[in-house]
C-alpha atoms as a PDB file:
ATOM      1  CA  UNK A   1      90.799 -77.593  61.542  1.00  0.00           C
ATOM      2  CA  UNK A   2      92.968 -80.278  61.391  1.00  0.00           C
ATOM      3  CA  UNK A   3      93.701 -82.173  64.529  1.00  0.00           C
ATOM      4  CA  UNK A   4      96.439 -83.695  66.543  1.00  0.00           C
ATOM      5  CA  UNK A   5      98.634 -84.443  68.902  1.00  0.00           C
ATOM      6  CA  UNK A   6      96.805 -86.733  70.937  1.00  0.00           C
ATOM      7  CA  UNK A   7      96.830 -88.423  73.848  1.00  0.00           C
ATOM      8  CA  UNK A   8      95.394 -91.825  73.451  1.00  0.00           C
ATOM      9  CA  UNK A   9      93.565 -93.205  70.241  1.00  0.00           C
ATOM     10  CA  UNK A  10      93.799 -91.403  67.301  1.00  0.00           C
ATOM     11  CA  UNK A  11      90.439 -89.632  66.580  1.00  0.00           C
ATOM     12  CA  UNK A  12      89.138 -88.055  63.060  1.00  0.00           C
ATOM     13  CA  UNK A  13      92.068 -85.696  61.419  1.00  0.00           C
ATOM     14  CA  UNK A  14      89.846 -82.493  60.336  1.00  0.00           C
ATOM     15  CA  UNK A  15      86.985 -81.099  61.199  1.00  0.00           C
ATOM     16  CA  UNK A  16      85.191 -77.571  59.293  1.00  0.00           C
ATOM     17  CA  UNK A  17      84.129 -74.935  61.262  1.00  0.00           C
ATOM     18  CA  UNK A  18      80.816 -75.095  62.708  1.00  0.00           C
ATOM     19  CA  UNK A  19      80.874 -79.170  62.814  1.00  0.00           C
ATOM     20  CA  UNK A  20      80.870 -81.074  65.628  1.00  0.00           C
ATOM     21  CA  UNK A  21      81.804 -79.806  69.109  1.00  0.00           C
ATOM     22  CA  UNK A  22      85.431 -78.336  68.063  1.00  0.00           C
ATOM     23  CA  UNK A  23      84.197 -76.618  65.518  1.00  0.00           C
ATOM     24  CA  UNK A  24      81.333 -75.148  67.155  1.00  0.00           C
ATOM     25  CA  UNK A  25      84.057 -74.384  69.754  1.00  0.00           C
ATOM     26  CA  UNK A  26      85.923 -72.510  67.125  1.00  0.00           C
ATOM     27  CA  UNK A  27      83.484 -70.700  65.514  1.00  0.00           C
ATOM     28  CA  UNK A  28      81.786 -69.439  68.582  1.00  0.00           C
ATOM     29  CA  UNK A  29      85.132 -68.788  70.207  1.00  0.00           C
ATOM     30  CA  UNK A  30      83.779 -69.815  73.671  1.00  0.00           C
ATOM     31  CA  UNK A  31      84.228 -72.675  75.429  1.00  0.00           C
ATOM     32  CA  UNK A  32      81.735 -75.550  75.590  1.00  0.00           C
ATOM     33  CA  UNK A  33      81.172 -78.259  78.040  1.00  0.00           C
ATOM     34  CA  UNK A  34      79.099 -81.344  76.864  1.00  0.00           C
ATOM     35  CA  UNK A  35      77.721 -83.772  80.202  1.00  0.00           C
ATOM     36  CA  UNK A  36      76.251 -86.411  77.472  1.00  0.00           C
ATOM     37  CA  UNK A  37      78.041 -86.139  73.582  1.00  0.00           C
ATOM     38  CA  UNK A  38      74.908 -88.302  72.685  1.00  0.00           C
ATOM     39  CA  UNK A  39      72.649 -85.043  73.150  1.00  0.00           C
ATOM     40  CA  UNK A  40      75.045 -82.520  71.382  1.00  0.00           C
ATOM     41  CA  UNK A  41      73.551 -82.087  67.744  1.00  0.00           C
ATOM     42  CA  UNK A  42      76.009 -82.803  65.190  1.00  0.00           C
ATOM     43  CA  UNK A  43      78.410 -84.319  67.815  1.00  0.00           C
ATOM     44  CA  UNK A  44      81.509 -86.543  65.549  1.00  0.00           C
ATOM     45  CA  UNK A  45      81.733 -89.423  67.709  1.00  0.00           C
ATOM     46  CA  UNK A  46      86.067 -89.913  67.406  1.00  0.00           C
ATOM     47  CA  UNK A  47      85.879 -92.239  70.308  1.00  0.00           C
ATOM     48  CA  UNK A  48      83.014 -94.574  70.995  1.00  0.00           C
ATOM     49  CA  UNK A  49      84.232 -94.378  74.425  1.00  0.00           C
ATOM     50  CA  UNK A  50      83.283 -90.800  74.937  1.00  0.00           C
ATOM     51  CA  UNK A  51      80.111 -90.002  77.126  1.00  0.00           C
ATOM     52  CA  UNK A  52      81.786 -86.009  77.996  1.00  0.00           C
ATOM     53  CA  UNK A  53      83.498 -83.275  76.977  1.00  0.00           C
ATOM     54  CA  UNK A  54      85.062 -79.874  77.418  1.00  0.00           C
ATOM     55  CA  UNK A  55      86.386 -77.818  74.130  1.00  0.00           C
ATOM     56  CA  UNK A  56      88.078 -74.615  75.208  1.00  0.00           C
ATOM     57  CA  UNK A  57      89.279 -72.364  72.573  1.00  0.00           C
ATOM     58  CA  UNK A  58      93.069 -71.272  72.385  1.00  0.00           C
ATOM     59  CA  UNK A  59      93.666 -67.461  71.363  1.00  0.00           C
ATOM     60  CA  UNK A  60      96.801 -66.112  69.809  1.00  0.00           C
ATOM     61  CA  UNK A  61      96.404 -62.611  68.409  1.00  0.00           C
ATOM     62  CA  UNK A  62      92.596 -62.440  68.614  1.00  0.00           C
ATOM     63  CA  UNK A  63      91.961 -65.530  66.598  1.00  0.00           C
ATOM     64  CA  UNK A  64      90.992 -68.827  67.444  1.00  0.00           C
ATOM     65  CA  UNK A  65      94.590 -71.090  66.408  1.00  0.00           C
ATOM     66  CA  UNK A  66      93.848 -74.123  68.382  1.00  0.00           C
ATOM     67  CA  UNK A  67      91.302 -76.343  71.059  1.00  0.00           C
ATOM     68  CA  UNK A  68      91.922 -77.832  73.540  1.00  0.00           C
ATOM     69  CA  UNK A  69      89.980 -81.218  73.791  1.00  0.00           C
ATOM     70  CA  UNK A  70      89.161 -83.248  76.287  1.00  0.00           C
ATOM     71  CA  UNK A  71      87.145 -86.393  76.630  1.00  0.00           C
ATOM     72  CA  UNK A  72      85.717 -88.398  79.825  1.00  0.00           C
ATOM     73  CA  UNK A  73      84.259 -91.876  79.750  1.00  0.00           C
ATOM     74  CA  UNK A  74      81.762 -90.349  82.851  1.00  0.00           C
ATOM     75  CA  UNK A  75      78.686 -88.675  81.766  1.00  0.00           C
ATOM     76  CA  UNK A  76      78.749 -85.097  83.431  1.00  0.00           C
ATOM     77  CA  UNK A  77      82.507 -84.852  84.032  1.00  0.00           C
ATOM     78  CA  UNK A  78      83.537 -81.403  83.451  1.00  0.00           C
ATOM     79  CA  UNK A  79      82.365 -78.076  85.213  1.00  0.00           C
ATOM     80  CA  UNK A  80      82.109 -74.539  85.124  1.00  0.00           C
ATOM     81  CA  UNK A  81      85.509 -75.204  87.840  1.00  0.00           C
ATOM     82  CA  UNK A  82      87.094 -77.198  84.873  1.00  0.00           C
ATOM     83  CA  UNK A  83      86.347 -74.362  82.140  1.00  0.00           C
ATOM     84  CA  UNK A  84      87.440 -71.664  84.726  1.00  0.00           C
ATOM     85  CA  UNK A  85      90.977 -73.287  85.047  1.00  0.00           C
ATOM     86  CA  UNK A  86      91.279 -74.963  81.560  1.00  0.00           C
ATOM     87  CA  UNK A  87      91.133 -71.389  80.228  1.00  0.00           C
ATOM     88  CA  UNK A  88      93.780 -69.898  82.378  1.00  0.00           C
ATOM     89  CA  UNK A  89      96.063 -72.503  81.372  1.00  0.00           C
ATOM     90  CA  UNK A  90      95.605 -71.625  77.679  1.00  0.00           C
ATOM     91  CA  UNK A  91      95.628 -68.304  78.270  1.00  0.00           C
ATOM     92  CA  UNK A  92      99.447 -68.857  79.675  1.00  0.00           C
ATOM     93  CA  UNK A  93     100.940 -70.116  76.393  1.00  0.00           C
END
């Protein structure tokens, strides 16, 4: 997977299926939310200023074609509220 655009620093360019929370994300093809990245096995810290995360999977066709990523400095930060909406909002595109 190779990654970009962002929106603030510039984090790690690729990641393979399977690694890290993206690629989990991408070869699951479900969403994930992580309260504490510290916990998540395998978790590629991009940001040292990450403590959460949501990772919801964007379908086109049946196949996985992009994430959605998104960060908090908070521990705990995202929801089953968050995952609920985040995925609608995919879905639209």
């Amino acid at each position: 997977m190779v990654l970009g655009p962002f929106q603030g620093p510039v984090a790690c360019t690729r990641i393979g299926k399977g690694r890290g929370v993206c690629g989990t994300v991408w070869a699951e093809r479900r969403t994930v939310i992580v309260p504490d990245v510290g916990k998540f096995p395998g978790h590629i810290a991009c940001s040292s200023l990450s403590r959460s995360e949501i990772v919801v999977p964007v379908f086109r066709n049946n196949e996985v074609v992009a994430v959605l990523d998104i960060d908090s400095e908070r521990l705990g930060c995202f929801d089953e509220t968050d995952r609920l909406w985040l995925e609608k909002i995919v879905a639209i595109g």
